[in-house]
Protein backbone atom coordinates (compact mmCIF):
# COMPACT_ATOMS: atom_id res chain seq x y z
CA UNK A 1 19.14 7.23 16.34
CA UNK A 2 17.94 8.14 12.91
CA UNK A 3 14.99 11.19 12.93
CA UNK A 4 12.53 8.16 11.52
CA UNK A 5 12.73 6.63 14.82
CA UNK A 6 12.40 10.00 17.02
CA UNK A 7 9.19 10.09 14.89
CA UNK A 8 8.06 6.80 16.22
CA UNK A 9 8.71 7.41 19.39
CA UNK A 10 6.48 10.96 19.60
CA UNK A 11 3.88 8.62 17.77
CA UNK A 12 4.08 9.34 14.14
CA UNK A 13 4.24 5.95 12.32
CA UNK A 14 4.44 5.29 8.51
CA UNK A 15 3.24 1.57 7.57
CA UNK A 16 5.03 -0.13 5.15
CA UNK A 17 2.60 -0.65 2.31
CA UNK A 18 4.75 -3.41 0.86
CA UNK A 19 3.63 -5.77 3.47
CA UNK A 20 0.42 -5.56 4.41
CA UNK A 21 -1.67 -8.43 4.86
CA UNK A 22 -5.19 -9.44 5.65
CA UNK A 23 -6.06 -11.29 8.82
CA UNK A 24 -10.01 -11.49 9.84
CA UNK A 25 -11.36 -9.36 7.70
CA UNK A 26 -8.72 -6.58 8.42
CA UNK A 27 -5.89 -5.13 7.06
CA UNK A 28 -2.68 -5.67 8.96
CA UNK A 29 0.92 -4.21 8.82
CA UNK A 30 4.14 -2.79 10.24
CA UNK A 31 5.85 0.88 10.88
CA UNK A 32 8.34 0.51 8.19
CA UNK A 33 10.95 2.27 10.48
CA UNK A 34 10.50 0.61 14.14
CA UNK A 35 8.50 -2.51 13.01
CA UNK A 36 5.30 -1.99 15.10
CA UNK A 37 2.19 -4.10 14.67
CA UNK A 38 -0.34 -1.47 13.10
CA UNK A 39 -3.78 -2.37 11.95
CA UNK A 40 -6.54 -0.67 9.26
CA UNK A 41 -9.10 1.16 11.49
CA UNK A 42 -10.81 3.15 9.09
CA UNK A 43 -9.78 3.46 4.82
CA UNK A 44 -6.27 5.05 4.88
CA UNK A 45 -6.17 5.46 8.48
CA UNK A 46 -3.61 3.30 10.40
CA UNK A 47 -3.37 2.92 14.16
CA UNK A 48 -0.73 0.90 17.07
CA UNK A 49 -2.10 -2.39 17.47
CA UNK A 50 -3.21 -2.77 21.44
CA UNK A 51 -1.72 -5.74 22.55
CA UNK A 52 -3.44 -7.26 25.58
CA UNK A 53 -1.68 -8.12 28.70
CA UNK A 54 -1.30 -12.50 28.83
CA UNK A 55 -1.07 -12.31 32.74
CA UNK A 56 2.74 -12.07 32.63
CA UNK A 57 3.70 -8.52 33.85
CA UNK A 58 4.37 -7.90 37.35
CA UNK A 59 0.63 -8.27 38.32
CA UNK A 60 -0.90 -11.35 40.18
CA UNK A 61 -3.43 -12.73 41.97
CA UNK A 62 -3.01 -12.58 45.43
C-alpha cells in the first residue's frame, strides 16, 4: 500500500486537476490516487461526493 493511499484512507484526498469536468453547474473530479468521486464545494475547496443509498443495502421494508 503506497503512503498516497494511507492518505486517502485518514481522509486527505488530492483531485486530479487533469480531469475535471463540469456537470450542472459544478465542478466534478477524482482523488488522483484512490479514484473517488469529489465535487467543487466552494473555489479551491474539494470534498467526497455523498452518494445516496438506491435501496440496495441490507435495509428493507418490512
Amino acid at each position: 500500500m503506497t503512503l498516497g493511499r494511507i492518505g486517502c484512507a485518514l481522509g486527505r484526498h488530492s483531485v486530479d486537476n487533469a480531469n475535471v469536468t463540469r456537470v450542472s453547474g459544478q465542478q466534478v473530479g477524482r482523488c488522483r490516487k484512490c479514484k473517488t468521486p469529489m465535487e467543487e464545494v466552494e473555489p479551491h475547496l474539494w470534498a467526497v461526493q455523498k452518494v445516496r443509498d438506491a435501496g440496495l443495502g441490507p435495509r428493507a421494508f418490512l
